[in-house]
C-alpha atoms as a PDB file:
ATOM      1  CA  UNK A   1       0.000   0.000   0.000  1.00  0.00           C
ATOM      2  CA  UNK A   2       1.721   3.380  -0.982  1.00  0.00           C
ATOM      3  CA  UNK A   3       0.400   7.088  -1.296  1.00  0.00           C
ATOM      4  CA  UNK A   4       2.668   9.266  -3.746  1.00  0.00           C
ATOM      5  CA  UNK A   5       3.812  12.406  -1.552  1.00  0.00           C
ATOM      6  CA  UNK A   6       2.634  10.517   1.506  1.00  0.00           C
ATOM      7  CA  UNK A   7       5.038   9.176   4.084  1.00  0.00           C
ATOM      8  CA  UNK A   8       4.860   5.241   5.522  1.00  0.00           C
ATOM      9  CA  UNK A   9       4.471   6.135   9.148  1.00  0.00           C
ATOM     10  CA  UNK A  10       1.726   8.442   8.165  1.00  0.00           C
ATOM     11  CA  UNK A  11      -0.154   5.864   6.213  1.00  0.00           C
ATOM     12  CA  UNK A  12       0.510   3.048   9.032  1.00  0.00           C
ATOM     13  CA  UNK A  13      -0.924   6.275  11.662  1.00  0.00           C
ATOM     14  CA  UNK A  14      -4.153   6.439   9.198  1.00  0.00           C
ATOM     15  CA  UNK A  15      -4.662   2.625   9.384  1.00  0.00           C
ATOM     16  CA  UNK A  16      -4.032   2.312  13.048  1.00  0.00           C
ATOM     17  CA  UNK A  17      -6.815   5.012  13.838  1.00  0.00           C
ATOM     18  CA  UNK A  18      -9.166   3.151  11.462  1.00  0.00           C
ATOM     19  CA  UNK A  19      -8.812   0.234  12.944  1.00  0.00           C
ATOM     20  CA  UNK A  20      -8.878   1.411  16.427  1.00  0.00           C
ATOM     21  CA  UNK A  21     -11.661   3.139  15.706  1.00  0.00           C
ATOM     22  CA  UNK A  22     -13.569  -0.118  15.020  1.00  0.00           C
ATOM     23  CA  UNK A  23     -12.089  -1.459  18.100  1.00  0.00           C
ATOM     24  CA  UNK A  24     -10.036  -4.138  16.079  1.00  0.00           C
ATOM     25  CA  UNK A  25      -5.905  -4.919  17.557  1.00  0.00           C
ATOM     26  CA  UNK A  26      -3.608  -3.016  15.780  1.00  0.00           C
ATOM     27  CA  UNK A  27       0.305  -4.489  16.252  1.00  0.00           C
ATOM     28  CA  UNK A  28       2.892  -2.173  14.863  1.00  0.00           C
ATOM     29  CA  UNK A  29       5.904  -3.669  14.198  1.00  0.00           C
ATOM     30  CA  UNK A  30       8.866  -0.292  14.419  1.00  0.00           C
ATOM     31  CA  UNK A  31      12.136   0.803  16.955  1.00  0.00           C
ATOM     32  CA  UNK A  32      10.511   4.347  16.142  1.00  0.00           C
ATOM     33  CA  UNK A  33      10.117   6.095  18.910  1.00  0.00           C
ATOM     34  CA  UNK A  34       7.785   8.321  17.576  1.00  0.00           C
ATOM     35  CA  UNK A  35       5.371   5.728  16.966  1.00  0.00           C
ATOM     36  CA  UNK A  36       4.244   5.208  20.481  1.00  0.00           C
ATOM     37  CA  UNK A  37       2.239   8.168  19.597  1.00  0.00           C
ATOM     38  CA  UNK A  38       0.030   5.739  18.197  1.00  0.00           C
ATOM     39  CA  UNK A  39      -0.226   3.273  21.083  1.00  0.00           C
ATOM     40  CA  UNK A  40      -3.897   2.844  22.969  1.00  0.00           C
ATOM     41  CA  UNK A  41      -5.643   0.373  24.743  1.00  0.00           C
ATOM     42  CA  UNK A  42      -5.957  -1.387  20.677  1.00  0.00           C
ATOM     43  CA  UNK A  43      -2.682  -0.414  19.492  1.00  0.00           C
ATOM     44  CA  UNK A  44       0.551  -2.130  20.630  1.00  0.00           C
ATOM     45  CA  UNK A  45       4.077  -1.790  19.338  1.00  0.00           C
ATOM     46  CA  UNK A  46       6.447  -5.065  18.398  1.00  0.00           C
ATOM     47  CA  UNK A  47       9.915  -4.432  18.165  1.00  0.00           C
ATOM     48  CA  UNK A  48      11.284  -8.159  16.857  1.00  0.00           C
ATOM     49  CA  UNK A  49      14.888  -7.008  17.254  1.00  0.00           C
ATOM     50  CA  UNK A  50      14.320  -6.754  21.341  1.00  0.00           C
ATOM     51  CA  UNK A  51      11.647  -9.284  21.416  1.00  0.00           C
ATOM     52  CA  UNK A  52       9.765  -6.828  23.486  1.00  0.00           C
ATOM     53  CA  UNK A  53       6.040  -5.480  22.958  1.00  0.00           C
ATOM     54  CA  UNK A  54       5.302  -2.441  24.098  1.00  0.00           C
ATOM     55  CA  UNK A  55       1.554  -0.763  25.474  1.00  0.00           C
ATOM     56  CA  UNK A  56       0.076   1.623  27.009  1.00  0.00           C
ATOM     57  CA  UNK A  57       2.165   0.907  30.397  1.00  0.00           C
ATOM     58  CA  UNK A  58       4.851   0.070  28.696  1.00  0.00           C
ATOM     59  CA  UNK A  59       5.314   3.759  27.011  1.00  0.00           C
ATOM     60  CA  UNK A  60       4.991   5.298  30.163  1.00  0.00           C
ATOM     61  CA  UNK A  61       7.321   2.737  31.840  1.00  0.00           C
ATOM     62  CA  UNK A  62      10.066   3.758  28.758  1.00  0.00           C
ATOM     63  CA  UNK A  63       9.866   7.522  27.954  1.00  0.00           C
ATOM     64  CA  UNK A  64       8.334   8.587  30.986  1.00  0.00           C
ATOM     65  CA  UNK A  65       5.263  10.122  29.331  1.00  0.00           C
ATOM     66  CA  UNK A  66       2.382   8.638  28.165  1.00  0.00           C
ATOM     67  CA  UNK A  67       1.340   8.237  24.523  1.00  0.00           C
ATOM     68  CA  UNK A  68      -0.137  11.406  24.427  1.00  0.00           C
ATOM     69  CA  UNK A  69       2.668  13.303  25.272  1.00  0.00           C
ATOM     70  CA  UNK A  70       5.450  11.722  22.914  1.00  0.00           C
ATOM     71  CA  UNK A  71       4.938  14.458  20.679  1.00  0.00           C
ATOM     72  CA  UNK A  72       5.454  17.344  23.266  1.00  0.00           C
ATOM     73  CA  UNK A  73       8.433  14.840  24.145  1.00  0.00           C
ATOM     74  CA  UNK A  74      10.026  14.758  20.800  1.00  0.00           C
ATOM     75  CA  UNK A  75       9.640  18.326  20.087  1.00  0.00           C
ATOM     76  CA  UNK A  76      11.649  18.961  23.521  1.00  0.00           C
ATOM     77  CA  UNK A  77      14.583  16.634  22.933  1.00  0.00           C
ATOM     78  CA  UNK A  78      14.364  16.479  19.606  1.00  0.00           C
ATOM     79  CA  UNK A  79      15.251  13.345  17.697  1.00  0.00           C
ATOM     80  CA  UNK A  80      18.070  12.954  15.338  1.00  0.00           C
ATOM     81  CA  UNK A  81      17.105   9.366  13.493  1.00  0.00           C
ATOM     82  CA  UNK A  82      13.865  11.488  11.937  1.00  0.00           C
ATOM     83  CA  UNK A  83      15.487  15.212  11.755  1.00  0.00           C
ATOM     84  CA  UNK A  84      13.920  16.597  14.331  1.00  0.00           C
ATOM     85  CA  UNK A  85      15.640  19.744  16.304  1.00  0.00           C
ATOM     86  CA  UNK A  86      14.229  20.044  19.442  1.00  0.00           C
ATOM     87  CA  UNK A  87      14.777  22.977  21.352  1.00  0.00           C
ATOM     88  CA  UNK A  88      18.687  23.244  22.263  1.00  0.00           C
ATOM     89  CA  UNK A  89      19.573  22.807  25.917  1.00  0.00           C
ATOM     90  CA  UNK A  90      16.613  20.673  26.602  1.00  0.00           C
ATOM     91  CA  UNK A  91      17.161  17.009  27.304  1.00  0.00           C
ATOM     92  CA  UNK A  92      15.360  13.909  28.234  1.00  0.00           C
ATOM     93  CA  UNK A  93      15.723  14.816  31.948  1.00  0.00           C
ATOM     94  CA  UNK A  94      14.643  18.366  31.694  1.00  0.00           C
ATOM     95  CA  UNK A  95      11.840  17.524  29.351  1.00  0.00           C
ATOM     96  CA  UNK A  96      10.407  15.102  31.398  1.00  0.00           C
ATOM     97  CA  UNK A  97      10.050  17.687  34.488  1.00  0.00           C
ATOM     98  CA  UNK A  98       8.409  19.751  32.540  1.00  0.00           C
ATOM     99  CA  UNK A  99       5.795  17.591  30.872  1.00  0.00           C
ATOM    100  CA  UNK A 100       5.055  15.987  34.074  1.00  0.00           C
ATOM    101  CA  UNK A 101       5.316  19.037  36.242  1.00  0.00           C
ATOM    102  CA  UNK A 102       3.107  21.080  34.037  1.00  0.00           C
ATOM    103  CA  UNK A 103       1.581  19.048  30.830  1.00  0.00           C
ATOM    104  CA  UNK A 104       2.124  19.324  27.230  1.00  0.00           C
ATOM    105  CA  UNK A 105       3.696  21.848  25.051  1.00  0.00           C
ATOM    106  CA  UNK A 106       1.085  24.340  24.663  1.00  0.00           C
ATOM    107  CA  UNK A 107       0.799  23.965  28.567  1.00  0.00           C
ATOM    108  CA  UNK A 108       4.190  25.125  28.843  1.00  0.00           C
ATOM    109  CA  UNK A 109       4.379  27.860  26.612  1.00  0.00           C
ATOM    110  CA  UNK A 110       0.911  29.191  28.106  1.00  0.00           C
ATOM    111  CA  UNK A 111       2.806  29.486  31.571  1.00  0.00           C
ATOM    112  CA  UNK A 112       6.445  29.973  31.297  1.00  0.00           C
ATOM    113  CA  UNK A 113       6.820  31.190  34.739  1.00  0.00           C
ATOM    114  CA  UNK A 114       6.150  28.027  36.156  1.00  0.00           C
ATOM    115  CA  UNK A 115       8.971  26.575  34.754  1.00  0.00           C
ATOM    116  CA  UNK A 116      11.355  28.231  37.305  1.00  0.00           C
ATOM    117  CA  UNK A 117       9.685  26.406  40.019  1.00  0.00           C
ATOM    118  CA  UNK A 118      10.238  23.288  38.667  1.00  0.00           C
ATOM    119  CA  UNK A 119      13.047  21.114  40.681  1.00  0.00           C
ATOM    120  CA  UNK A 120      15.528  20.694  37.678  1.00  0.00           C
ATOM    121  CA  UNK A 121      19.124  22.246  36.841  1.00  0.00           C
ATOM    122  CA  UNK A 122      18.502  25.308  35.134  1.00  0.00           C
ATOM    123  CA  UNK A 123      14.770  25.873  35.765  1.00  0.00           C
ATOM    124  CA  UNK A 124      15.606  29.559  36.414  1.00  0.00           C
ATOM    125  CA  UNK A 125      16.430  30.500  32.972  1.00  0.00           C
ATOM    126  CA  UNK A 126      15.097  27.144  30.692  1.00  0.00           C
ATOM    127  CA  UNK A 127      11.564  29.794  30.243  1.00  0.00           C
ATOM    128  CA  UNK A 128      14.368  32.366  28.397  1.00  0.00           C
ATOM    129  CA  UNK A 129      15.663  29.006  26.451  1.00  0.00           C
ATOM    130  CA  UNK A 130      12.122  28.263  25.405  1.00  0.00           C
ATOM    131  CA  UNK A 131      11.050  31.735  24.424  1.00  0.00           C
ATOM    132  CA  UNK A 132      13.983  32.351  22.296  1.00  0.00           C
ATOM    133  CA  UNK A 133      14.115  28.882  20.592  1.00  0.00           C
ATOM    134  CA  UNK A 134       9.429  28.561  20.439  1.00  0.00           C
ATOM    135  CA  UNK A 135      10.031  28.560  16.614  1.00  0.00           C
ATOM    136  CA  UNK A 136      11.961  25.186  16.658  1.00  0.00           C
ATOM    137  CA  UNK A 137       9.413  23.649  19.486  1.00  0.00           C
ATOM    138  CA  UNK A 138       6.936  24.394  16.799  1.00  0.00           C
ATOM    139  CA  UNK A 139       8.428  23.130  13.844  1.00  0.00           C
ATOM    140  CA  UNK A 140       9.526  20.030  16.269  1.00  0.00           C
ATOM    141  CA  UNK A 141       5.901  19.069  17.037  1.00  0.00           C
ATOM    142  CA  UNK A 142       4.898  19.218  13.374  1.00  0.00           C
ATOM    143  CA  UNK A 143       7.942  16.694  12.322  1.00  0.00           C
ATOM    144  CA  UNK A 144       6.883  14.612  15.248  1.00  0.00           C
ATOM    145  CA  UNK A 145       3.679  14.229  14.776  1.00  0.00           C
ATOM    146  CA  UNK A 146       2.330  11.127  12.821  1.00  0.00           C
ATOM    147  CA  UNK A 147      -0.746  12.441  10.536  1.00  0.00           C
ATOM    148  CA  UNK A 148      -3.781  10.209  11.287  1.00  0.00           C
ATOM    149  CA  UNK A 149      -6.356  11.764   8.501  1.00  0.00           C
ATOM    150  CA  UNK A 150      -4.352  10.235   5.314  1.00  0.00           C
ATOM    151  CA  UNK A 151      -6.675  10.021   2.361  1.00  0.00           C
ATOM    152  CA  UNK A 152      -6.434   5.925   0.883  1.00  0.00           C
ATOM    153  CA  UNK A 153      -7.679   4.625  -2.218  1.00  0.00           C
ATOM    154  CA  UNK A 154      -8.849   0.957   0.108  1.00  0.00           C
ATOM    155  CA  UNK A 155     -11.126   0.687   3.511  1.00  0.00           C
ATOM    156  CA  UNK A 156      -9.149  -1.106   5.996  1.00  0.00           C
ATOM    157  CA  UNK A 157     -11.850  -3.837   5.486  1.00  0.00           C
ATOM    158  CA  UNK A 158     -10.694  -4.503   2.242  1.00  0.00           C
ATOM    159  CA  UNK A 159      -6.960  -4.868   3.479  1.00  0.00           C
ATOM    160  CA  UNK A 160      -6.600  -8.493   3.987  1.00  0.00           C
ATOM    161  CA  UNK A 161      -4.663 -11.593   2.972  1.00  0.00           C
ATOM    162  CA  UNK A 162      -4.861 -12.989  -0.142  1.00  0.00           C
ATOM    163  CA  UNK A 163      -3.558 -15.917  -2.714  1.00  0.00           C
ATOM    164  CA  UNK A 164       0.250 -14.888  -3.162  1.00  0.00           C
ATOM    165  CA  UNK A 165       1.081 -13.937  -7.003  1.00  0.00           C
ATOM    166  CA  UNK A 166       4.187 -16.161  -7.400  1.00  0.00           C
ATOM    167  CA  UNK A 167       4.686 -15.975 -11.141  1.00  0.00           C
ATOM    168  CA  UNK A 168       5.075 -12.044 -10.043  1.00  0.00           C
ATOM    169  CA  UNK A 169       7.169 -12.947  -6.678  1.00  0.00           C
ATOM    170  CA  UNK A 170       9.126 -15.127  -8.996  1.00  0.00           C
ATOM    171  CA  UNK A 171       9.830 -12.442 -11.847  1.00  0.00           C
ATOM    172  CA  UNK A 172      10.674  -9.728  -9.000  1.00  0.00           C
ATOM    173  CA  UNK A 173      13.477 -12.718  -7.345  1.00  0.00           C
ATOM    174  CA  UNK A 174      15.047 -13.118 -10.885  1.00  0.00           C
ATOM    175  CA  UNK A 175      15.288  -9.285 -11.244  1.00  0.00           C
ATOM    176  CA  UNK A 176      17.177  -9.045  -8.160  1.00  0.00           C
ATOM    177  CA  UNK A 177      19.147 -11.662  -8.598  1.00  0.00           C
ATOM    178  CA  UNK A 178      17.459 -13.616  -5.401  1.00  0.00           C
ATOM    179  CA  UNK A 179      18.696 -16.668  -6.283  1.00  0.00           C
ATOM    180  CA  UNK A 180      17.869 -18.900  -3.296  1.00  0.00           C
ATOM    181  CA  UNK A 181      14.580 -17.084  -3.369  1.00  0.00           C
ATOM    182  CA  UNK A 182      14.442 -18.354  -6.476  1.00  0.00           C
ATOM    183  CA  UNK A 183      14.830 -21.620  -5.864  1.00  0.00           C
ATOM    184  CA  UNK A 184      12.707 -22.201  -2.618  1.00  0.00           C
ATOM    185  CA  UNK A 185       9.856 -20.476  -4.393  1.00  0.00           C
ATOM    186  CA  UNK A 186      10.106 -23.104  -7.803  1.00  0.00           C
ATOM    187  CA  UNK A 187      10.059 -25.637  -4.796  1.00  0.00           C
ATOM    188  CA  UNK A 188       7.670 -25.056  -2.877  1.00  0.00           C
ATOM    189  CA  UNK A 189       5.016 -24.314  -6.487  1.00  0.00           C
ATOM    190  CA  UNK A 190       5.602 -26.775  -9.010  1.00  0.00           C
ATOM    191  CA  UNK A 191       2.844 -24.764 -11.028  1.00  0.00           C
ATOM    192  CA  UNK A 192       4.423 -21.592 -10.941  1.00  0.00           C
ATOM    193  CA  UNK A 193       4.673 -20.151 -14.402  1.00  0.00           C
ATOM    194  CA  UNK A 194       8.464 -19.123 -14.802  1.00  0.00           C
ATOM    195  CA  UNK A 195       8.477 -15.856 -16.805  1.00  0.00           C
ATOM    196  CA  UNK A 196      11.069 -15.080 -19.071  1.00  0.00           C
ATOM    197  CA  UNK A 197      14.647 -14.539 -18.068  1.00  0.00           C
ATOM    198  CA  UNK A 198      16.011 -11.175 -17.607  1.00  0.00           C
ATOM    199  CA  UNK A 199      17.870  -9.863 -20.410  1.00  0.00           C
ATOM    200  CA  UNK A 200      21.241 -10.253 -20.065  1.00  0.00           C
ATOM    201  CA  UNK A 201      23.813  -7.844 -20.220  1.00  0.00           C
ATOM    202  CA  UNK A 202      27.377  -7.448 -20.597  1.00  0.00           C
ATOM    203  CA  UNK A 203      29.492  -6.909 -17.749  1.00  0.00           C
ATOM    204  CA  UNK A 204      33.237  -6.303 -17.360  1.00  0.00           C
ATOM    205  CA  UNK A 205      34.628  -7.014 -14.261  1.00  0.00           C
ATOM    206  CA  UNK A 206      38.285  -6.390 -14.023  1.00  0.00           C
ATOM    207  CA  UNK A 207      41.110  -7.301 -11.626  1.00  0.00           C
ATOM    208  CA  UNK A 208      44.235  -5.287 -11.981  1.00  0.00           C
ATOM    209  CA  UNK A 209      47.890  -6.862 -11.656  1.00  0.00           C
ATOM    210  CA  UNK A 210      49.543  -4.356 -13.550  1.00  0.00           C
ATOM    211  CA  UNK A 211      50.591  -0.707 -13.791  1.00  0.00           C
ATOM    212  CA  UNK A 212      49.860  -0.341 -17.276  1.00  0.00           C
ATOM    213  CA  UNK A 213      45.954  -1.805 -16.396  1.00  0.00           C
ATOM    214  CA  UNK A 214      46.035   0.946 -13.207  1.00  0.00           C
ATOM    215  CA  UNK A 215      47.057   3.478 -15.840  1.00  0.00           C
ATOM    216  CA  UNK A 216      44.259   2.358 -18.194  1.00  0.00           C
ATOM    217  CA  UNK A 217      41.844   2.718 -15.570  1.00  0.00           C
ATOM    218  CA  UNK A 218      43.043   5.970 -14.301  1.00  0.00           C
ATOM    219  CA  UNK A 219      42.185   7.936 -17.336  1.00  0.00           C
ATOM    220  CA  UNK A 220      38.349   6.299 -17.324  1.00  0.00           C
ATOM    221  CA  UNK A 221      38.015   7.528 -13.969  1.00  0.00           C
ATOM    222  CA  UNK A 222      39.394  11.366 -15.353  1.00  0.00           C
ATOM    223  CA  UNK A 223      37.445  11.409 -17.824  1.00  0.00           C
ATOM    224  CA  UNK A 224      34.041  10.482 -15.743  1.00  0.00           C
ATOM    225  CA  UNK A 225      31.225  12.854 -14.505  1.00  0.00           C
ATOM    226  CA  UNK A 226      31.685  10.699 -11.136  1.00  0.00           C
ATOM    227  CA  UNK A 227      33.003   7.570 -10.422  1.00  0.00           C
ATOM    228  CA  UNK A 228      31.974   4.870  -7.281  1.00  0.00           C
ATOM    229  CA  UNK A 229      34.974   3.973  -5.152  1.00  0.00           C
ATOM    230  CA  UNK A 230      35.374   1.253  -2.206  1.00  0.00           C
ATOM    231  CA  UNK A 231      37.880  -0.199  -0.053  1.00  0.00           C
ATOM    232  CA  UNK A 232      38.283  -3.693   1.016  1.00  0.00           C
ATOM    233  CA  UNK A 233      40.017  -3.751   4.812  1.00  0.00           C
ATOM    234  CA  UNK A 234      40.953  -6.011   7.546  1.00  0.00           C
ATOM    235  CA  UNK A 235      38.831  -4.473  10.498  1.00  0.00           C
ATOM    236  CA  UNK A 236      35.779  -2.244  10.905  1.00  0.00           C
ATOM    237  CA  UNK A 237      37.664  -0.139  12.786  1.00  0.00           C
ATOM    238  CA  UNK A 238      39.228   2.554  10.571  1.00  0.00           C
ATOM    239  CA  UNK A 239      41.735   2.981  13.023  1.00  0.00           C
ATOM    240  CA  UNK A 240      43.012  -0.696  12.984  1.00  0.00           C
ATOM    241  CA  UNK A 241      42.268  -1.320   9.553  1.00  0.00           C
ATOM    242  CA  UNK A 242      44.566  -1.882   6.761  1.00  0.00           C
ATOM    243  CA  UNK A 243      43.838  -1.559   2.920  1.00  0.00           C
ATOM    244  CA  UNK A 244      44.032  -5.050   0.978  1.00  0.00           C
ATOM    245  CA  UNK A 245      42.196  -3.550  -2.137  1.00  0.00           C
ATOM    246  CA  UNK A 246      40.536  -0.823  -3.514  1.00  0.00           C
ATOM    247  CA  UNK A 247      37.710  -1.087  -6.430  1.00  0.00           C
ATOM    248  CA  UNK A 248      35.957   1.363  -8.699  1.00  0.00           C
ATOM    249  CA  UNK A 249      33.352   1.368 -11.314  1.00  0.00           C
ATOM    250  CA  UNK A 250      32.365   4.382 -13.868  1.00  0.00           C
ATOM    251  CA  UNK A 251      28.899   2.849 -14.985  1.00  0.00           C
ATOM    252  CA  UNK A 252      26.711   0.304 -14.076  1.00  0.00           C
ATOM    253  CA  UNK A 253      28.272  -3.578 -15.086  1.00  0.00           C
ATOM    254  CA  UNK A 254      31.988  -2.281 -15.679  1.00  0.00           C
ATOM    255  CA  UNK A 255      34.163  -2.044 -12.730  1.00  0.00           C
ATOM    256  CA  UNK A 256      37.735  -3.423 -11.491  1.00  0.00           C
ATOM    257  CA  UNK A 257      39.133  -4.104  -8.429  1.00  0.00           C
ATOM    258  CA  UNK A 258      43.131  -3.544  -7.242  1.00  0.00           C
ATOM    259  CA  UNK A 259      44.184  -6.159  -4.981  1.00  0.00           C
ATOM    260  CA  UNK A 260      47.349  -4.837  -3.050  1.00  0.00           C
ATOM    261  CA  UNK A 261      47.921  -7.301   0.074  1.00  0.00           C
ATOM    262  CA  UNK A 262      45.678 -10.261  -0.661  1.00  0.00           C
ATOM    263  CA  UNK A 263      47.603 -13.004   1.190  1.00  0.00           C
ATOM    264  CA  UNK A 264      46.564 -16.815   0.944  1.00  0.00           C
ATOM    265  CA  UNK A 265      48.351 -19.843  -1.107  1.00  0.00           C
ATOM    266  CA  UNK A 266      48.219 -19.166  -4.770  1.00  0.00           C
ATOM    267  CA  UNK A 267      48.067 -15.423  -4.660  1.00  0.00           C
ATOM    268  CA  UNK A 268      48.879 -13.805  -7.744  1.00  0.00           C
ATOM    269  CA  UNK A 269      51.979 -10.840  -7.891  1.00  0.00           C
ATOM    270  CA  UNK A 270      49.918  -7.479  -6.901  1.00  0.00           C
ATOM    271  CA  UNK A 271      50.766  -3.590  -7.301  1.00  0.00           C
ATOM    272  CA  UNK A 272      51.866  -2.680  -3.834  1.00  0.00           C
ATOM    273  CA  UNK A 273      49.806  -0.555  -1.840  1.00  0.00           C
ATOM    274  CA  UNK A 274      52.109   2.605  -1.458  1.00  0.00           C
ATOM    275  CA  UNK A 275      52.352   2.919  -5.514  1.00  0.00           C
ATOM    276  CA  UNK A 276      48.110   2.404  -5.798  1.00  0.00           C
ATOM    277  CA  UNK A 277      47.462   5.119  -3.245  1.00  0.00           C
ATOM    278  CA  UNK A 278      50.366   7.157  -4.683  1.00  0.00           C
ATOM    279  CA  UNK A 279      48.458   7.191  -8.251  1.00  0.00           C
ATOM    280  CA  UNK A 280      45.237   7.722  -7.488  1.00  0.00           C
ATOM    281  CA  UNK A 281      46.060  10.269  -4.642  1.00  0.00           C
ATOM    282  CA  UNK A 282      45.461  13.179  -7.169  1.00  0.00           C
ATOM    283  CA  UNK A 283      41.795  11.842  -7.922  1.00  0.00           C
ATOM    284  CA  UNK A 284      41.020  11.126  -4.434  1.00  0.00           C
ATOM    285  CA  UNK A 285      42.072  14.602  -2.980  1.00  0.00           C
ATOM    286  CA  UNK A 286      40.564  16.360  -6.212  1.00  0.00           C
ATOM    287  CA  UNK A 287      37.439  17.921  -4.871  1.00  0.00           C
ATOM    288  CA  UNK A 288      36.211  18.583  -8.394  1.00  0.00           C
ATOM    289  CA  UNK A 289      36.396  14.405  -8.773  1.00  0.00           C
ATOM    290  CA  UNK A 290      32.519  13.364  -7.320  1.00  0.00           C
ATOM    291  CA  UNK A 291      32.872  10.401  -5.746  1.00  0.00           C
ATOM    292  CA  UNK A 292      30.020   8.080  -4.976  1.00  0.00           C
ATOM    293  CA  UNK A 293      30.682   5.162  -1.938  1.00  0.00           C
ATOM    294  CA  UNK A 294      28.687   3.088   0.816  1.00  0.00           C
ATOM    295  CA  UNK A 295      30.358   5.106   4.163  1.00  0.00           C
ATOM    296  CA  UNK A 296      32.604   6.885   2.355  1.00  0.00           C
ATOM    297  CA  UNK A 297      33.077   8.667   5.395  1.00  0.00           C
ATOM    298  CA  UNK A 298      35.091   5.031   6.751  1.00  0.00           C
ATOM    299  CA  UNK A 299      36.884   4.988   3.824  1.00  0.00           C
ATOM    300  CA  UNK A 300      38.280   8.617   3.540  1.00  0.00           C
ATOM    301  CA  UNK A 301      38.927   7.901   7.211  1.00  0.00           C
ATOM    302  CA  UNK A 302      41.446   4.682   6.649  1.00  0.00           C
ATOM    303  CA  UNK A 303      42.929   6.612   3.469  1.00  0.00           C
ATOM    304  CA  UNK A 304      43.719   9.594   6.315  1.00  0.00           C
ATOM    305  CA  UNK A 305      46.364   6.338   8.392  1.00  0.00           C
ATOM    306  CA  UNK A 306      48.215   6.067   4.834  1.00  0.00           C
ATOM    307  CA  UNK A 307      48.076  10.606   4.451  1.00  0.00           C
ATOM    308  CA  UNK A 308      45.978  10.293   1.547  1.00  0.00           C
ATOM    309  CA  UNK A 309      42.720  12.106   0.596  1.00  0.00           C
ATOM    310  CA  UNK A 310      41.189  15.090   2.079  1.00  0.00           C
ATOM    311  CA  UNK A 311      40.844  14.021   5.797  1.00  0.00           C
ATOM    312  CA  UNK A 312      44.797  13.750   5.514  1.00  0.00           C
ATOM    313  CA  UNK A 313      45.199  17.145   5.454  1.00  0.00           C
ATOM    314  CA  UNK A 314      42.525  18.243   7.837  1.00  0.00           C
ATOM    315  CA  UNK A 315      39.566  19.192   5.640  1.00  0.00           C
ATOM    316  CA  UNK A 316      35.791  18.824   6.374  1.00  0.00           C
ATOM    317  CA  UNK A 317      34.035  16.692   3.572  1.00  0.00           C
ATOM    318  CA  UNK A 318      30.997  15.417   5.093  1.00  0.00           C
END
């Protein structure tokens, strides 16, 4: 079920209040913290990483306020998973005095003064901090707040389960390459109708040995609008790790990868490492060169051990 221009949590809020309202269980299954917004004495929250379910009680028991307050919660701490500010020099502590000492948000901002008689550090001048940052309280609540009133194309009613589509399932494994998908799904339905395979393309994957292939490679990646770049390492700890390859790919299906201290029986001769990060230091501390990466961040920061690439000289990049 999707809504162009419509956010998942606020479609999952709509459905929850629908079927609340018709007194039917609703089990959301989310870490979100913003969802217990949605919790009532119908809606409960799952989180199958923690095993743990989570009502009513069990909101109260974990943020301190109860589900009616998580928004006037959020828009005090603020909550940087979803983007949302807060209002600076307000934390959980200091939140939860004054959402318990006085109410919600509008509560607060109707009274300041009572702030300062709250029993917290900094009560004296939090009602200056909240006057001078109301603004980002507001904008806060907005972001945190799950919308409820989504417009759907389907009643909840018709929202049940039906026969699974597996010549579709099937077509969708192949195009993602889920192969073992793939293969429990033609086991499990002998009738399945197998569609046609995926058209094949060419790909060129490349392993470099030489200088001459480096040098080959080096003038793709100058001449590209951007180029994808990756390191293979020992540890996840950029600090610990060392570089035993690097890899990058100009378009989609042609890419090559640069072994430089691949150690195991059979090993083939490799570049060494120092003359690699030598000739592509120009392209890596080129800020005109776009880079794309998964956590490039990790790798700029294990480039920085061997004094190569922008973080080796001390600029900001991210």
């Amino acid at each position: 079920l999707m809504v162009d221009g419509v956010e998942a949590d606020d479609v999952i809020g709509t459905l929850a209040l629908e079927s609340s309202a018709k007194q039917r269980p609703v089990v959301i299954s989310t870490g979100d913290k913003d969802m217990a917004q949605l919790v009532n004495e119908h809606v409960t929250l799952v989180n199958t990483m923690t095993e743990t379910h989570m009502g009513r009680q069990g909101v109260i028991d974990k943020f301190g306020v109860p589900p009616e307050l998580i928004i006037d919660y959020l828009a005090l701490i603020g909550d940087k998973s979803d983007n949302i500010p807060g209002v600076p020099g307000v934390g959980e502590k200091t939140a939860l005095a004054m959402l318990q000492g006085i109410g919600g948000l509008e509560a607060i901002y109707a009274d300041l003064e009572k702030v300062r008689e709250l029993e917290f550090r900094g009560a004296k001048k939090m009602p200056e901090k909240l006057s001078e940052h109301r603004d980002l309280a507001d904008i806060s609540y907005l972001l945190a707040t799950i919308k409820t009133d989504v417009a759907l194309d389907r009643d909840i009613d018709s929202l049940v389960n039906g026969e699974p589509d597996n010549t579709a399932l099937l077509d969708w494994f192949r195009k993602l390459e889920l192969k073992t998908w793939t293969e429990e799904l033609l086991e499990a339905d002998r009738n399945v109708s197998d569609p046609v395979e995926p058209e094949q393309v060419e790909k060129d994957y490349q392993i470099i040995l030489t200088e001459s292939e480096l040098d080959r490679w080096l003038k793709k990646l100058e001449q590209a609008d951007f180029f994808a770049f990756d390191t293979e390492t020992t540890s996840l700890d950029y600090m610990q790790a060392k570089i035993v390859g690097v890899s990058f790919a100009v378009s989609p299906y042609e890419a090559a990868y640069v072994p430089v201290a691949h150690d195991y029986l059979g090993a083939p001769e490799q570049l060494s490492r120092d003359l690699v990060l030598e000739k592509l230091r120009p392209l890596l501390e080129d800020p005109a060169a776009e880079k794309l990466g998964q956590n490039l961040k990790y790798d700029m920061s294990v480039l920085a051990n061997y004094g190569v690439g922008p973080l080796a000289h001390g600029e900001r990049v991210f």
